[in-house]
PDB file of N, CA and C in Angstrom:
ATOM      1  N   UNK A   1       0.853  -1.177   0.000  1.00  0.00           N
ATOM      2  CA  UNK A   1       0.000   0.000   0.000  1.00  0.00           C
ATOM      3  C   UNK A   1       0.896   1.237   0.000  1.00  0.00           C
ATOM      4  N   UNK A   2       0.597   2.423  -0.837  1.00  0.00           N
ATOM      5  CA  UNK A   2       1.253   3.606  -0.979  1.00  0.00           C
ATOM      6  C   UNK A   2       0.731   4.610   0.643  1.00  0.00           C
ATOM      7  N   UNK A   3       1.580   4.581   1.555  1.00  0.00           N
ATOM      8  CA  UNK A   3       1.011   5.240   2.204  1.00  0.00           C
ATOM      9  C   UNK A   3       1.810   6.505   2.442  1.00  0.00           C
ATOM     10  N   UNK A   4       1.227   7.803   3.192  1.00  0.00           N
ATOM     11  CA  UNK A   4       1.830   8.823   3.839  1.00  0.00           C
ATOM     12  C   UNK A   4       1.559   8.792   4.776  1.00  0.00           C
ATOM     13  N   UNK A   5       2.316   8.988   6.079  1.00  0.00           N
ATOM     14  CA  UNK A   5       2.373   8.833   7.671  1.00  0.00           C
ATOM     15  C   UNK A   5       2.722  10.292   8.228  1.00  0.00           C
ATOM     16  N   UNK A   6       1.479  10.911   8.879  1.00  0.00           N
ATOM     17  CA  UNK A   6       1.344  11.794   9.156  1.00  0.00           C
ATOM     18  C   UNK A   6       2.085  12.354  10.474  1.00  0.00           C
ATOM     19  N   UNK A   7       2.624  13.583  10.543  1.00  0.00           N
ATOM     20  CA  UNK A   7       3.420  13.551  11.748  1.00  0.00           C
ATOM     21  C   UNK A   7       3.193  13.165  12.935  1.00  0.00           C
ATOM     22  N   UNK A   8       2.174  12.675  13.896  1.00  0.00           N
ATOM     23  CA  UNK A   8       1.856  11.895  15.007  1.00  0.00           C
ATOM     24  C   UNK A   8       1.811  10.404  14.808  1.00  0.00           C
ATOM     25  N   UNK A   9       2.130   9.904  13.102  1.00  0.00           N
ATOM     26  CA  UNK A   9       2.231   8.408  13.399  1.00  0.00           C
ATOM     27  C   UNK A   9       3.468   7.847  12.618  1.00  0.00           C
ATOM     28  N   UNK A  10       4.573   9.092  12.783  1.00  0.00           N
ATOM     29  CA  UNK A  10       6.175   8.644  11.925  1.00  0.00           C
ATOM     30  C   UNK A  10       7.007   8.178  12.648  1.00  0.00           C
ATOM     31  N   UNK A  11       6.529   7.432  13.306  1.00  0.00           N
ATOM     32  CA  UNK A  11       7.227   6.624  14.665  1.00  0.00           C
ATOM     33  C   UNK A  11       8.478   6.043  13.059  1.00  0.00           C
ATOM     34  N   UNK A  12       9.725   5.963  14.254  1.00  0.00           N
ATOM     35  CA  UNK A  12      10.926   5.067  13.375  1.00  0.00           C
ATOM     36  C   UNK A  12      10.412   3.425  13.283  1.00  0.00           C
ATOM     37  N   UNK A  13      10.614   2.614  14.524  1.00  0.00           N
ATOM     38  CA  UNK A  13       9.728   1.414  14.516  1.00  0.00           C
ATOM     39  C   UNK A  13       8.559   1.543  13.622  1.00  0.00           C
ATOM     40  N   UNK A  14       7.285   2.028  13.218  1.00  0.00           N
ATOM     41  CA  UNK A  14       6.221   1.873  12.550  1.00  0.00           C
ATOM     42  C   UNK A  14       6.664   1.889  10.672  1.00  0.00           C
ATOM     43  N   UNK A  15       7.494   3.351  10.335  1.00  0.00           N
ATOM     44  CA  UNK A  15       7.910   2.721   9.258  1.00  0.00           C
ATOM     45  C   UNK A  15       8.966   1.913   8.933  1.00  0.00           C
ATOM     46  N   UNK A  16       9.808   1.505   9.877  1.00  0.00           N
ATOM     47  CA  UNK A  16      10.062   0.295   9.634  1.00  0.00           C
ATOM     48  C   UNK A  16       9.717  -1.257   9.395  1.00  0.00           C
ATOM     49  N   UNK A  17       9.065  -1.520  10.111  1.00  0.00           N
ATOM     50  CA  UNK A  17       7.864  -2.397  10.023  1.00  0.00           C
ATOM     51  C   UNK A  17       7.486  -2.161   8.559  1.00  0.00           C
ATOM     52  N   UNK A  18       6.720  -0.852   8.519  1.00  0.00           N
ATOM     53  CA  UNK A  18       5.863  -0.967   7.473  1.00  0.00           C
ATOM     54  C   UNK A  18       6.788  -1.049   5.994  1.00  0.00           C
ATOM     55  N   UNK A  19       7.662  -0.457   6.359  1.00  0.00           N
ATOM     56  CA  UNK A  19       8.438  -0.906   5.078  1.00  0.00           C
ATOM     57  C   UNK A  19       8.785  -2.769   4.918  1.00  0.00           C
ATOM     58  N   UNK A  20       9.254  -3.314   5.490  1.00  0.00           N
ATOM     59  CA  UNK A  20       9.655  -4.410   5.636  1.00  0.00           C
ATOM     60  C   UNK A  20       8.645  -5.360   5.236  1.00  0.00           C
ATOM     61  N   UNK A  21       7.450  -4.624   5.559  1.00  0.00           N
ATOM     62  CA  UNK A  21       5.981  -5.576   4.981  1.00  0.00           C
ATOM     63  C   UNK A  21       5.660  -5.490   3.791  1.00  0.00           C
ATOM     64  N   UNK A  22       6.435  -4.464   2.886  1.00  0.00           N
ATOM     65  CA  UNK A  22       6.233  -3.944   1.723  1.00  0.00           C
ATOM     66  C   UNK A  22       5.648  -3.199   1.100  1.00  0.00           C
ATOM     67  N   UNK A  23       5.162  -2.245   2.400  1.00  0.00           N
ATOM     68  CA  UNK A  23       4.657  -0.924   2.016  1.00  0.00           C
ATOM     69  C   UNK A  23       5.264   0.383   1.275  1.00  0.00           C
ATOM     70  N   UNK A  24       5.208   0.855   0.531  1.00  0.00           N
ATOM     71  CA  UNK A  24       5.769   1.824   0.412  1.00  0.00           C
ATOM     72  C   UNK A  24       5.353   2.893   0.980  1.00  0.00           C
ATOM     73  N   UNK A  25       6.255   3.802   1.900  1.00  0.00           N
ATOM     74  CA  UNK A  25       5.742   4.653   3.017  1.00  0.00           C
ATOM     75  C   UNK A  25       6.401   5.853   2.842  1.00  0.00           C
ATOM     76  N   UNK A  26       5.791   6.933   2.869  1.00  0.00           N
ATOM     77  CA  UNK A  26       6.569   8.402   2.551  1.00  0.00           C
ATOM     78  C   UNK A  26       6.261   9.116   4.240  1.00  0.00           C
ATOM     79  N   UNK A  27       7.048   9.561   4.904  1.00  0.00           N
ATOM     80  CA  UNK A  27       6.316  10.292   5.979  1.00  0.00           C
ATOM     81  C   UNK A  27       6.232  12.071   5.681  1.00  0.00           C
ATOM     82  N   UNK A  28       5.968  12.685   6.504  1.00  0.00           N
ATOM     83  CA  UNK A  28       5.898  13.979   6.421  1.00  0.00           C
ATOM     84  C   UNK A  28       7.011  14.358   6.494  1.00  0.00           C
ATOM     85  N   UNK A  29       8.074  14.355   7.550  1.00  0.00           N
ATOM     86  CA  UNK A  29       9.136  14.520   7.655  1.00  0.00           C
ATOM     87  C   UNK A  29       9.935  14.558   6.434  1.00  0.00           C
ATOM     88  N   UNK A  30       9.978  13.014   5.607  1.00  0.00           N
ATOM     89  CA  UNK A  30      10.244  13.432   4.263  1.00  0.00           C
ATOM     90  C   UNK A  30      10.375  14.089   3.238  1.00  0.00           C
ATOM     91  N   UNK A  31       9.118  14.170   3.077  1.00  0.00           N
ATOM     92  CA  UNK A  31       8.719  15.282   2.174  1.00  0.00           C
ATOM     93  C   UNK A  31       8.347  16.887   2.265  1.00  0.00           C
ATOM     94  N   UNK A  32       9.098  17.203   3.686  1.00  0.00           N
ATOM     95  CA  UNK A  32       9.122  18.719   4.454  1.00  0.00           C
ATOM     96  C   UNK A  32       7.774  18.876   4.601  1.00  0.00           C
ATOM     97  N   UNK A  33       6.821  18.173   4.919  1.00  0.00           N
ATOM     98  CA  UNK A  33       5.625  18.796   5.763  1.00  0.00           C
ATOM     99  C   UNK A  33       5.458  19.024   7.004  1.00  0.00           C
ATOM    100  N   UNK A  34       6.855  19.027   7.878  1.00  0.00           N
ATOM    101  CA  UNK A  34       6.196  18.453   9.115  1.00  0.00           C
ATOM    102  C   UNK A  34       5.889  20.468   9.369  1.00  0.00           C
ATOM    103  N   UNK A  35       4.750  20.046  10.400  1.00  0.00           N
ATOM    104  CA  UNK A  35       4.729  21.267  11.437  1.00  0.00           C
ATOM    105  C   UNK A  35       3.429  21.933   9.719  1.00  0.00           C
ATOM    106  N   UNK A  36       3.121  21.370   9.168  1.00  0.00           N
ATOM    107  CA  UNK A  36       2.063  22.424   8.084  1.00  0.00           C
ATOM    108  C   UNK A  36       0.850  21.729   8.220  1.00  0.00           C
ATOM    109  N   UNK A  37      -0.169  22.905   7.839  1.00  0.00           N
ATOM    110  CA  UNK A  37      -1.382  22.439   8.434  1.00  0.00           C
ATOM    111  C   UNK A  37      -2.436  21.089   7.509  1.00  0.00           C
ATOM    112  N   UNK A  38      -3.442  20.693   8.257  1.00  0.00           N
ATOM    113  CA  UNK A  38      -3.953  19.023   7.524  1.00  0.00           C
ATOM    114  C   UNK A  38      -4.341  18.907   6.292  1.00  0.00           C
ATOM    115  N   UNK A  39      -4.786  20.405   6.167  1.00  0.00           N
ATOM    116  CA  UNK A  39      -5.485  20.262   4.519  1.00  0.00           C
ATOM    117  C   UNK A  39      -4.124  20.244   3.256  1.00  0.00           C
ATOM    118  N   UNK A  40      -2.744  20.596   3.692  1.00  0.00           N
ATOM    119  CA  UNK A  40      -1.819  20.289   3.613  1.00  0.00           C
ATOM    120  C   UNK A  40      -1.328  19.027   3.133  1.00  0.00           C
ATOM    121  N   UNK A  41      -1.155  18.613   4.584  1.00  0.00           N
ATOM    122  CA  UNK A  41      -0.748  16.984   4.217  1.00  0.00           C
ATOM    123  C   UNK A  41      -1.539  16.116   3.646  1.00  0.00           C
ATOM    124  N   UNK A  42      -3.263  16.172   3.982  1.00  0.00           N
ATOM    125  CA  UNK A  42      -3.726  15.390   3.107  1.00  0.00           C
ATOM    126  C   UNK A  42      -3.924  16.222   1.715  1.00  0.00           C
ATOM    127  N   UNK A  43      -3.735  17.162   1.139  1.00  0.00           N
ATOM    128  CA  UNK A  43      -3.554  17.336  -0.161  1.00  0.00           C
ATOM    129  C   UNK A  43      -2.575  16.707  -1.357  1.00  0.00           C
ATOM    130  N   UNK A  44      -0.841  16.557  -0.167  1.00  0.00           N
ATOM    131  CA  UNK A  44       0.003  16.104  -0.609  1.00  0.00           C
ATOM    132  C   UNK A  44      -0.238  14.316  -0.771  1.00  0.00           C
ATOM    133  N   UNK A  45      -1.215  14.062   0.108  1.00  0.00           N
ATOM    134  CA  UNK A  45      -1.453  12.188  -0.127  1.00  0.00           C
ATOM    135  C   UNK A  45      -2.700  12.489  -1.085  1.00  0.00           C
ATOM    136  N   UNK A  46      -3.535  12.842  -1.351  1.00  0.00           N
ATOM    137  CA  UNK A  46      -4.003  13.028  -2.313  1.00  0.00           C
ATOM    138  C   UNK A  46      -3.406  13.041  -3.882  1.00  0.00           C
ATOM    139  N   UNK A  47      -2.783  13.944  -3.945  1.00  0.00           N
ATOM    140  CA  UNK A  47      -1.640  13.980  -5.063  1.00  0.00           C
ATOM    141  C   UNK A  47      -0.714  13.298  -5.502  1.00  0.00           C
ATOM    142  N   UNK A  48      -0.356  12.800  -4.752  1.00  0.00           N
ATOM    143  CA  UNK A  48       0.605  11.031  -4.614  1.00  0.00           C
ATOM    144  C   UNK A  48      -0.382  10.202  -4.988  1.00  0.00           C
ATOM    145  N   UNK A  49      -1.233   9.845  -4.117  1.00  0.00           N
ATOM    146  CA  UNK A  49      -1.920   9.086  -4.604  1.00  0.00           C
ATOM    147  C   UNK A  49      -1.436   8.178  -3.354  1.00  0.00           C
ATOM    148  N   UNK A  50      -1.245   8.551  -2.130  1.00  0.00           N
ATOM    149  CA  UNK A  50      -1.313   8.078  -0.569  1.00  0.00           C
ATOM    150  C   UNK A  50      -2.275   7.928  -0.074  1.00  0.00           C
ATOM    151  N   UNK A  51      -2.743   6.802   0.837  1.00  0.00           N
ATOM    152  CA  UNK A  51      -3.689   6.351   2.052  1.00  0.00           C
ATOM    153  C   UNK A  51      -2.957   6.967   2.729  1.00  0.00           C
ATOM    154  N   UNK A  52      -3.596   8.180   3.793  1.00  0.00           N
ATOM    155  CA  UNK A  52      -2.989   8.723   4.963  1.00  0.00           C
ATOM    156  C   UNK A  52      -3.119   7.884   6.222  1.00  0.00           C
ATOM    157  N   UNK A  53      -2.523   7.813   6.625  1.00  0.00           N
ATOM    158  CA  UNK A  53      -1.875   6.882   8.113  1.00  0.00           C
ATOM    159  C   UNK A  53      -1.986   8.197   8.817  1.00  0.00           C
ATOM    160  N   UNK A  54      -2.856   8.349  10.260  1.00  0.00           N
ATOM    161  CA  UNK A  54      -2.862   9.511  10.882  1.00  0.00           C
ATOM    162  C   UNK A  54      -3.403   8.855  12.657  1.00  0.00           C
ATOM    163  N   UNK A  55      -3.265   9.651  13.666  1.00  0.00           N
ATOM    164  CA  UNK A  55      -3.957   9.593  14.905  1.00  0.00           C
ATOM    165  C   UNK A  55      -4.926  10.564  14.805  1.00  0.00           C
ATOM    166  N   UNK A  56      -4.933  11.552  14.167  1.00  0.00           N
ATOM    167  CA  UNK A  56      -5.740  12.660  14.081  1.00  0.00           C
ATOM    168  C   UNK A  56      -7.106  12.787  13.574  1.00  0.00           C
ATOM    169  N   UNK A  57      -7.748  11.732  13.977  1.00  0.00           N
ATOM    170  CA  UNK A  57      -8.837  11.557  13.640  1.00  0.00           C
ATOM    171  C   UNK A  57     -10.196  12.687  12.893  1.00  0.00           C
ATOM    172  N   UNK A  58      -9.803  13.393  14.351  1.00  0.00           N
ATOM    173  CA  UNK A  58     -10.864  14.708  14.295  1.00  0.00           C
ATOM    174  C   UNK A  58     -10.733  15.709  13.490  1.00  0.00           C
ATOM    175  N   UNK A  59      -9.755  15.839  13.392  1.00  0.00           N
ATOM    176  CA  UNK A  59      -9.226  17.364  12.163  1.00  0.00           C
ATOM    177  C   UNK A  59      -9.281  16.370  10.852  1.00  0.00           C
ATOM    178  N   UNK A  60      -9.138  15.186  10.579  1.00  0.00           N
ATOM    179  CA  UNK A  60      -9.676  14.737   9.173  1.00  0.00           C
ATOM    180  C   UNK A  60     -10.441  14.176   8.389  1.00  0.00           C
ATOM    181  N   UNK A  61     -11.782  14.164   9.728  1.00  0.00           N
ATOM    182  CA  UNK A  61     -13.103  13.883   9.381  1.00  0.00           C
ATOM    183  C   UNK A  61     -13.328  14.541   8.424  1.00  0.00           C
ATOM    184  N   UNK A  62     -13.251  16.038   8.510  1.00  0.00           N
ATOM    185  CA  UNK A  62     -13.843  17.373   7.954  1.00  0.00           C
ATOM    186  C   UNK A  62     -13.460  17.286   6.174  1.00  0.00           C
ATOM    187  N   UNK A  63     -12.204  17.453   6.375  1.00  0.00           N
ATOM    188  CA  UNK A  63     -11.529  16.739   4.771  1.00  0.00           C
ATOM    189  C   UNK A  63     -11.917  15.690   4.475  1.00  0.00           C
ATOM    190  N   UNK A  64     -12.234  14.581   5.423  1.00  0.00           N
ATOM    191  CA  UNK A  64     -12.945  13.101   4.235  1.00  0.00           C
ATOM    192  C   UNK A  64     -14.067  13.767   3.883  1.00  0.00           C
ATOM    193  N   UNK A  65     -14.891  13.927   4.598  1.00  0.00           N
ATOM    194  CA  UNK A  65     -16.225  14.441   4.154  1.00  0.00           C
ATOM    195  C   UNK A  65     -16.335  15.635   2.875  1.00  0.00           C
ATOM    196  N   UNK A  66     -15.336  16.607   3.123  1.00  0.00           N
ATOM    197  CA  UNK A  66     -15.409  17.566   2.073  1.00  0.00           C
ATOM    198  C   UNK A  66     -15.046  17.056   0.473  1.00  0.00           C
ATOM    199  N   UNK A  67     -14.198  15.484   0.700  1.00  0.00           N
ATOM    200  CA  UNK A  67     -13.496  15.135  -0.681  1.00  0.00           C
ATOM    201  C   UNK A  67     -14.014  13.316  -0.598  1.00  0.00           C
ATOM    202  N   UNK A  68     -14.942  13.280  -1.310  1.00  0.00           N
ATOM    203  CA  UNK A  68     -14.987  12.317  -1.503  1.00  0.00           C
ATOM    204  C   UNK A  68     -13.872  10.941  -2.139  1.00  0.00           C
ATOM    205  N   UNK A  69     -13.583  11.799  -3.448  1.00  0.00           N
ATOM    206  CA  UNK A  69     -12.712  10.830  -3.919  1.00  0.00           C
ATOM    207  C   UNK A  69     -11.037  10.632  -3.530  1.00  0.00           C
ATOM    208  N   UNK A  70     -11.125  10.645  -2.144  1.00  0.00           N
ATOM    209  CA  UNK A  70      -9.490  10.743  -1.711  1.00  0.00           C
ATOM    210  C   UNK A  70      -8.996   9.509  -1.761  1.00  0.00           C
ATOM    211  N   UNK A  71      -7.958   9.046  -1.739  1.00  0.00           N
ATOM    212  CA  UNK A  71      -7.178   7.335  -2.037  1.00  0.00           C
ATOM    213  C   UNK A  71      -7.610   6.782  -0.623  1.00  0.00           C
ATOM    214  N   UNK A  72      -7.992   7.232   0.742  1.00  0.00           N
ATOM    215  CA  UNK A  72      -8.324   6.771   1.678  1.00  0.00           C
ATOM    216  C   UNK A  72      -7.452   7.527   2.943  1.00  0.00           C
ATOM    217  N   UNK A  73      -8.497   7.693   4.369  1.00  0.00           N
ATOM    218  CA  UNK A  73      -7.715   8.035   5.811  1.00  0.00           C
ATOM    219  C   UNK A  73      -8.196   6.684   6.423  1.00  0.00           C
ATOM    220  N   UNK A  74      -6.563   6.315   7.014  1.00  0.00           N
ATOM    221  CA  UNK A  74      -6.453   5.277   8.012  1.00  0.00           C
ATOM    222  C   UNK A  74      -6.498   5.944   9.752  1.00  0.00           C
ATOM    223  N   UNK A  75      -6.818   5.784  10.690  1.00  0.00           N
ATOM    224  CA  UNK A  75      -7.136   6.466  12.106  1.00  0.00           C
ATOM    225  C   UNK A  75      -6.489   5.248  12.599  1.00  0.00           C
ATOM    226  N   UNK A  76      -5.444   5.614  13.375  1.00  0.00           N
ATOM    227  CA  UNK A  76      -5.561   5.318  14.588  1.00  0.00           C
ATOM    228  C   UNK A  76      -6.101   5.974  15.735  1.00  0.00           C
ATOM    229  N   UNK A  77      -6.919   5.224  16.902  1.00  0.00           N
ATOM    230  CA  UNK A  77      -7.228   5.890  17.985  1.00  0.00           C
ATOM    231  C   UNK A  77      -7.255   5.248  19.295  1.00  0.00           C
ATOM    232  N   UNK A  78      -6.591   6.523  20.116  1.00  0.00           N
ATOM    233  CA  UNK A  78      -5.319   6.150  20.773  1.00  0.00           C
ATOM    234  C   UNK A  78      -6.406   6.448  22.737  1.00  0.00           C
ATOM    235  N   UNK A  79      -6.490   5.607  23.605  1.00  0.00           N
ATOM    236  CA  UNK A  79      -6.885   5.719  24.824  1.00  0.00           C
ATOM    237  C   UNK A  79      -6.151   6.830  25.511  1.00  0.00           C
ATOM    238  N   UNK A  80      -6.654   7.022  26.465  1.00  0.00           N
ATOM    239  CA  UNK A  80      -6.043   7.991  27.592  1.00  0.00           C
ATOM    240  C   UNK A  80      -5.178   6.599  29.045  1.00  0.00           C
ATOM    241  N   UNK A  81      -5.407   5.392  28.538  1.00  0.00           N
ATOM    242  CA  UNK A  81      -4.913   4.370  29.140  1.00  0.00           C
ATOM    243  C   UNK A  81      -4.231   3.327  28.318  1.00  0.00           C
ATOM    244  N   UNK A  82      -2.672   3.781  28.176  1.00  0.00           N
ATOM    245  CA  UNK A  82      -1.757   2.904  27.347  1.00  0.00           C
ATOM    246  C   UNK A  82      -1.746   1.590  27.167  1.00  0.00           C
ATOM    247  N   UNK A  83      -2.442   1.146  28.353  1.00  0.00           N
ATOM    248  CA  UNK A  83      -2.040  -0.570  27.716  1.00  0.00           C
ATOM    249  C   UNK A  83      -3.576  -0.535  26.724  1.00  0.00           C
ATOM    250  N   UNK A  84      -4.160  -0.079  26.622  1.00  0.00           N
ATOM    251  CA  UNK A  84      -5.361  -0.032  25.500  1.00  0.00           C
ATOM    252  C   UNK A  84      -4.912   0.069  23.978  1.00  0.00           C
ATOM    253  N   UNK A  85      -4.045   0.799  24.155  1.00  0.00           N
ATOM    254  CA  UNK A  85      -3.438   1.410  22.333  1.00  0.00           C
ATOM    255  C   UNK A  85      -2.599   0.320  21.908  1.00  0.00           C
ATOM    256  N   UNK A  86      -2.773   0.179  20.685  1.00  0.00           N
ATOM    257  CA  UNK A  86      -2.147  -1.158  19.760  1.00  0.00           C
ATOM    258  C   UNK A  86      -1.373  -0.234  19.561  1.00  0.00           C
ATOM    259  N   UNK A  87      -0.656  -1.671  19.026  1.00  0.00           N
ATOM    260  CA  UNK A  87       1.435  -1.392  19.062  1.00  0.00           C
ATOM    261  C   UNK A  87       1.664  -0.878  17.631  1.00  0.00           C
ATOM    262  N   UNK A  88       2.567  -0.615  17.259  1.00  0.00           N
ATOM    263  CA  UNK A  88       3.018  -0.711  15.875  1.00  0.00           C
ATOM    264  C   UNK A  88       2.878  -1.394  14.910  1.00  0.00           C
ATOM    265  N   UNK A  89       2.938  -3.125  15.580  1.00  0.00           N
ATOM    266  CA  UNK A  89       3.173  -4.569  14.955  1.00  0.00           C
ATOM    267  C   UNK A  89       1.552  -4.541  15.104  1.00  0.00           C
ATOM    268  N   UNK A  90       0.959  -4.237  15.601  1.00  0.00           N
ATOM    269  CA  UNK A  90      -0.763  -4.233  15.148  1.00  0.00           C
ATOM    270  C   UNK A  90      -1.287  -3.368  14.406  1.00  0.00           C
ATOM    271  N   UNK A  91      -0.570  -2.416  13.985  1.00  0.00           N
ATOM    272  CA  UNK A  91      -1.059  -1.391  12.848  1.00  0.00           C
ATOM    273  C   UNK A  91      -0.480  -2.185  11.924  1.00  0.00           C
ATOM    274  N   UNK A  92       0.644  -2.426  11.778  1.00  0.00           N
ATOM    275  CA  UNK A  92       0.614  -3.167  10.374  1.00  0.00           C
ATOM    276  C   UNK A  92       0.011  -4.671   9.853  1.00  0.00           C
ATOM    277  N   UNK A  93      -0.465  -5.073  11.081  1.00  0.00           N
ATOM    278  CA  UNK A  93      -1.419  -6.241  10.563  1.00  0.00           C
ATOM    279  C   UNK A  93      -2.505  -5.756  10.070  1.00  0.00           C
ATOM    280  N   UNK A  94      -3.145  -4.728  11.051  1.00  0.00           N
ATOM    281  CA  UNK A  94      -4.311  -3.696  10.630  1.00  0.00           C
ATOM    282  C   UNK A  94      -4.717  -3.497   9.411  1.00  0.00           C
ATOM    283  N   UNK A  95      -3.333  -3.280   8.966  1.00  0.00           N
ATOM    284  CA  UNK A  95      -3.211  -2.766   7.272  1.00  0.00           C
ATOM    285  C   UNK A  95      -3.408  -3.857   6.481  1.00  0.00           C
ATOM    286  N   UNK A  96      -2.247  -4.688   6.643  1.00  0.00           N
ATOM    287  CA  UNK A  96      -2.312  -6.059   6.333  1.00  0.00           C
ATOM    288  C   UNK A  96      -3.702  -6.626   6.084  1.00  0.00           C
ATOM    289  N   UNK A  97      -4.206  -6.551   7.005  1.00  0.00           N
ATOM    290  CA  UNK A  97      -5.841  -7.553   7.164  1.00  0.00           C
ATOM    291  C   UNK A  97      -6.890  -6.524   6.261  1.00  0.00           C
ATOM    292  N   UNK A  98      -6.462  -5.246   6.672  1.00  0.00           N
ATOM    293  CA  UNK A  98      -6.988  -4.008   5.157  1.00  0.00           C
ATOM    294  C   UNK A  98      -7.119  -5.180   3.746  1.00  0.00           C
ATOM    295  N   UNK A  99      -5.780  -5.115   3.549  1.00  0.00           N
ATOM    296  CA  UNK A  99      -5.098  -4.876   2.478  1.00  0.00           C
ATOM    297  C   UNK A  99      -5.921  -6.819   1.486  1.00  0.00           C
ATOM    298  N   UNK A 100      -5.618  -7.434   3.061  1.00  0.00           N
ATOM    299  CA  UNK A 100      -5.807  -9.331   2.668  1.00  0.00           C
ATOM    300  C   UNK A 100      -8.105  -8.852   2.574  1.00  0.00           C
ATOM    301  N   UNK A 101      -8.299  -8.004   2.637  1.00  0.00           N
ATOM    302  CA  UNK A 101      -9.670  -7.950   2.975  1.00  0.00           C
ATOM    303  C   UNK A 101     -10.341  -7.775   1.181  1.00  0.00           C
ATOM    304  N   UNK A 102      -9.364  -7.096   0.529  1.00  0.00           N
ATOM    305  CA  UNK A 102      -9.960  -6.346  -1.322  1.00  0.00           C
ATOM    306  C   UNK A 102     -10.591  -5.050  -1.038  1.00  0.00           C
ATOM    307  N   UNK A 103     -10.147  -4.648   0.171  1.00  0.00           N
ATOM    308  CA  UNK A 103     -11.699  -3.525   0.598  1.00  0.00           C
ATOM    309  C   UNK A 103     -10.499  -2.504  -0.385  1.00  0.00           C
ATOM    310  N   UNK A 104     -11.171  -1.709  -1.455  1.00  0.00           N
ATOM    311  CA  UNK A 104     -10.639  -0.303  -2.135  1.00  0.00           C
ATOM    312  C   UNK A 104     -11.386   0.892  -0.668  1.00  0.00           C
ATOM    313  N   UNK A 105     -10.289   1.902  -0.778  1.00  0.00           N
ATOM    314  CA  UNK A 105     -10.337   2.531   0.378  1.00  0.00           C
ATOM    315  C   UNK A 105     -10.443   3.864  -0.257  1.00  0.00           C
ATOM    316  N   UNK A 106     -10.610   3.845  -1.501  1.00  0.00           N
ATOM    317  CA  UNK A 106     -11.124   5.067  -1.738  1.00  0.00           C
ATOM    318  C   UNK A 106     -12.089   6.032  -1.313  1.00  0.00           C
ATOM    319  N   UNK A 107     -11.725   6.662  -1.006  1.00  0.00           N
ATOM    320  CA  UNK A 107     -13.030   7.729  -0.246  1.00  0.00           C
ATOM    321  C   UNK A 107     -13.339   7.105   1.118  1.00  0.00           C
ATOM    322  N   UNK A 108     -12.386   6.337   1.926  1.00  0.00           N
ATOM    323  CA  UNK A 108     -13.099   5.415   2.803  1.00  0.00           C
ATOM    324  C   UNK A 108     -12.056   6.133   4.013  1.00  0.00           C
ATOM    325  N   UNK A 109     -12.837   6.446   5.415  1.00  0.00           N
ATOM    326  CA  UNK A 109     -12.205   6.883   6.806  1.00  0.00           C
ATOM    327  C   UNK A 109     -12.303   5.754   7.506  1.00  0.00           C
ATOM    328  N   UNK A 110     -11.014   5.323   7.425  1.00  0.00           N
ATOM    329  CA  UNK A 110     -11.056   3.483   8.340  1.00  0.00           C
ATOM    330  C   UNK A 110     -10.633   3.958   9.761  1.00  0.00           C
ATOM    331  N   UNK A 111     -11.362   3.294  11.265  1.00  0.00           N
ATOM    332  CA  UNK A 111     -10.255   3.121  12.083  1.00  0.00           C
ATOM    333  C   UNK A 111      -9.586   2.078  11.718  1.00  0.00           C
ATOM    334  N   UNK A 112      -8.226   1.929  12.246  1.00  0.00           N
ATOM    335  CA  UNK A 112      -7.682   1.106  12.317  1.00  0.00           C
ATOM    336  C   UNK A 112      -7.847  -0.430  13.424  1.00  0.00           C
ATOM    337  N   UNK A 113      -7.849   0.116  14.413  1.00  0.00           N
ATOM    338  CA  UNK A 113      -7.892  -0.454  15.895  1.00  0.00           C
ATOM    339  C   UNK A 113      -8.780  -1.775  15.475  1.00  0.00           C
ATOM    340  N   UNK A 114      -9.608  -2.069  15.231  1.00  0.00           N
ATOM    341  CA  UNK A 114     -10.453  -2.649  14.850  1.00  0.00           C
ATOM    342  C   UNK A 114     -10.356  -3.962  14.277  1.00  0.00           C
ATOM    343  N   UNK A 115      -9.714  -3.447  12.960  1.00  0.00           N
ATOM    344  CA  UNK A 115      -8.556  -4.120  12.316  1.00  0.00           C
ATOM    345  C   UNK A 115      -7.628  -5.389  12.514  1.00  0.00           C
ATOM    346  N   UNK A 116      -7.508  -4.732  13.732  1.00  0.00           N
ATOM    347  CA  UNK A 116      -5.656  -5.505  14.409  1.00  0.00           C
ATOM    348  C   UNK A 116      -5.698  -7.231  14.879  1.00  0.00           C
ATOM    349  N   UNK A 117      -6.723  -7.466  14.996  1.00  0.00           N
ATOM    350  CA  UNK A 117      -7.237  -8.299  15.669  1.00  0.00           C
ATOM    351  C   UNK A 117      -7.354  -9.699  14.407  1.00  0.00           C
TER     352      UNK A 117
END
């Protein structure tokens, strides 16, 4: 999966992983977005032609809804009680089980969490 990993989910461990699984993964950092605002970054995965990988659930409701035809937002969402939040190695099964599912994620706001299992 072509993804972009938004600055709250460019963990080193996560794209590692995710590379290794055979994702191809661009983060923000990369491509000098970090610190610019969402309509931003998801413009730039838009344009790529990236599934955004994000925690930021709430600030990119507004953009799924405004753009239908986006390549897809992945959510993670994260407890206020850590042993609740899946690991890294469960986001990329997440994806994985996405990915083993045929689901096209176009226009589609996935949690992830859900997923992992």
């Amino acid at each position: 999966m072509r993804l972009l990993l938004d600055e709250d989910s460019q963990g080193k461990l996560l794209v590692r992983l995710l590379r290794d699984a055979g994702h191809d993964v661009q983060t923000v950092g990369e491509v000098e977005l970090t610190a610019h605002i969402d309509p931003e970054v998801f413009a730039h995965a838009c344009g790529e032609g990236r599934v955004l990988l994000t925690r930021n659930g709430k600030d990119f409701q507004p953009l799924h809804e405004a753009h239908d035809g986006h390549p897809g937002i992945l959510v993670e969402y994260q407890d206020r009680d850590p042993n609740k939040n899946i690991s890294a190695a469960d986001l990329v099964r997440a994806i994985g089980n996405i990915e083993a599912s045929g689901w096209d994620l176009t226009g589609q706001f996935v949690a992830l969490n859900a997923w992992s299992y």
